[in-house]
Protein backbone atom coordinates (compact mmCIF):
# COMPACT_ATOMS: atom_id res chain seq x y z
CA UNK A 1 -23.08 5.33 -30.73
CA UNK A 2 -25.59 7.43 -28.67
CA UNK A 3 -26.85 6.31 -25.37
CA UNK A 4 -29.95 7.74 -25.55
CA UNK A 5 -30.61 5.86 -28.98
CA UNK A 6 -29.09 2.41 -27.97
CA UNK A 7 -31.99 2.98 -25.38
CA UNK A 8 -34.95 3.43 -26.99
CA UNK A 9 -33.55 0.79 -30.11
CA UNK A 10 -33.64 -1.60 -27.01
CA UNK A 11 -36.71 -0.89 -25.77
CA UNK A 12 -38.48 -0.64 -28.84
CA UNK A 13 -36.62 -4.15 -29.66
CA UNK A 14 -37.93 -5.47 -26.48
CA UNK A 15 -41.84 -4.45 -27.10
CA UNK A 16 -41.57 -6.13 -30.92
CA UNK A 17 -40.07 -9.29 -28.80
CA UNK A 18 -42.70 -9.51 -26.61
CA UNK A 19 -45.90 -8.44 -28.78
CA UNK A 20 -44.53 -11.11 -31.76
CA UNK A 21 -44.29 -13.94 -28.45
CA UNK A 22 -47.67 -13.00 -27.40
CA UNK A 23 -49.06 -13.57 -30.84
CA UNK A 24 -47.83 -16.77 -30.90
CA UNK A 25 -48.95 -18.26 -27.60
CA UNK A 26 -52.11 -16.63 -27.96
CA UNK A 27 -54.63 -19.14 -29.22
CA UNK A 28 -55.86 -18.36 -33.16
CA UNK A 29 -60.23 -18.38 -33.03
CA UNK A 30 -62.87 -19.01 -30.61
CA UNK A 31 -63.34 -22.13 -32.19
CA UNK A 32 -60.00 -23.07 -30.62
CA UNK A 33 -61.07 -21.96 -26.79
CA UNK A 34 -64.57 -23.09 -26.97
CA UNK A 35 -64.17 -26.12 -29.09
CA UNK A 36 -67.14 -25.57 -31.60
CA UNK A 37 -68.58 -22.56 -33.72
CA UNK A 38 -69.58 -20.03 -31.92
CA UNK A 39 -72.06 -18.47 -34.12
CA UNK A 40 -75.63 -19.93 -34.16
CA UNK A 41 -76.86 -19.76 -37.94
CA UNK A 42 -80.48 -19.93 -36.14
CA UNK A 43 -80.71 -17.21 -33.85
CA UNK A 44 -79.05 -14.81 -36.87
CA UNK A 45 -81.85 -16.16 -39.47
CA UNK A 46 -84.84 -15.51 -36.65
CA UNK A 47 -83.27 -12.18 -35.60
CA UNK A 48 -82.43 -11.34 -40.05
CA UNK A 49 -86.45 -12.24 -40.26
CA UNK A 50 -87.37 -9.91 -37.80
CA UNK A 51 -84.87 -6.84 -38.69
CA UNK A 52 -86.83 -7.00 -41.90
CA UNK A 53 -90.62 -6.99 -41.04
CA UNK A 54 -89.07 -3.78 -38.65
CA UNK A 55 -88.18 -1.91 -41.48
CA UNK A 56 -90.88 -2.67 -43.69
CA UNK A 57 -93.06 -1.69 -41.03
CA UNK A 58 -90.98 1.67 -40.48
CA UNK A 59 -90.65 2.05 -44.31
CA UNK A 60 -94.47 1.64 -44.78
CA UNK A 61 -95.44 4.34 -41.17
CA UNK A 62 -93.10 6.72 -43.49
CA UNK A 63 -95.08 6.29 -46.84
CA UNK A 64 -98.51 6.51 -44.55
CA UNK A 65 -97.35 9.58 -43.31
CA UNK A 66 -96.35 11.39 -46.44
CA UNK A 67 -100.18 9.52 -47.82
CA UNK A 68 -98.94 7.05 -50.10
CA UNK A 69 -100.01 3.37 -49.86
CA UNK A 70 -97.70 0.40 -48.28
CA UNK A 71 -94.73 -0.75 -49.86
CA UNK A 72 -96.68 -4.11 -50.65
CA UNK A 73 -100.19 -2.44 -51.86
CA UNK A 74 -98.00 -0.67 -54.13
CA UNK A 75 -96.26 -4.09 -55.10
CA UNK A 76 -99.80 -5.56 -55.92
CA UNK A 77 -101.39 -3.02 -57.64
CA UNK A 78 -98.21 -3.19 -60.25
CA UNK A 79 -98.77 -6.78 -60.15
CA UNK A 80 -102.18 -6.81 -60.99
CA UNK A 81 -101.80 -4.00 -63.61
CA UNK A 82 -99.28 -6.07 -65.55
CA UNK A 83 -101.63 -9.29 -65.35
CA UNK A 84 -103.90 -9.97 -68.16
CA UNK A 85 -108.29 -9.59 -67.22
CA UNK A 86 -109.33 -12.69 -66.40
């Protein structure tokens, strides 16, 4: 056999050693290292709410811009046009 291939068979033997040992010692989730979740189902709901009144808002400066009404005066004007006269 060749030298220079019994070589680089080692070493490359060697690195899938190592990387499958560090896989296995290394610990699976954040859950494991902190102990609890670590997402907070609050902070993503406040910061989901906000993220969406921004791009109304942007949506809507757009619409004002080009001189068409706001996404929700457009919403209630097709509401009110499908309501019967009271």
């Amino acid at each position: 056999m060749d030298p220079l291939l019994v070589i680089f068979g080692g070493l490359i033997l060697f690195f899938l050693v190592f990387t499958i040992l560090l896989g296995l010692m290394h610990p699976r989730s954040g859950m494991e290292i902190v102990g609890r979740s670590l997402r907070d189902y609050g902070a993503e709901a406040e910061i989901e709410a906000h993220d969406i009144d921004q791009m109304i808002d942007a949506r809507n400066e757009i619409r004002r811009r080009r001189g068409l009404p706001p996404i929700g005066d457009e919403l209630a004007e097709q509401v009110r046009a499908e309501l019967p006269p009271v």
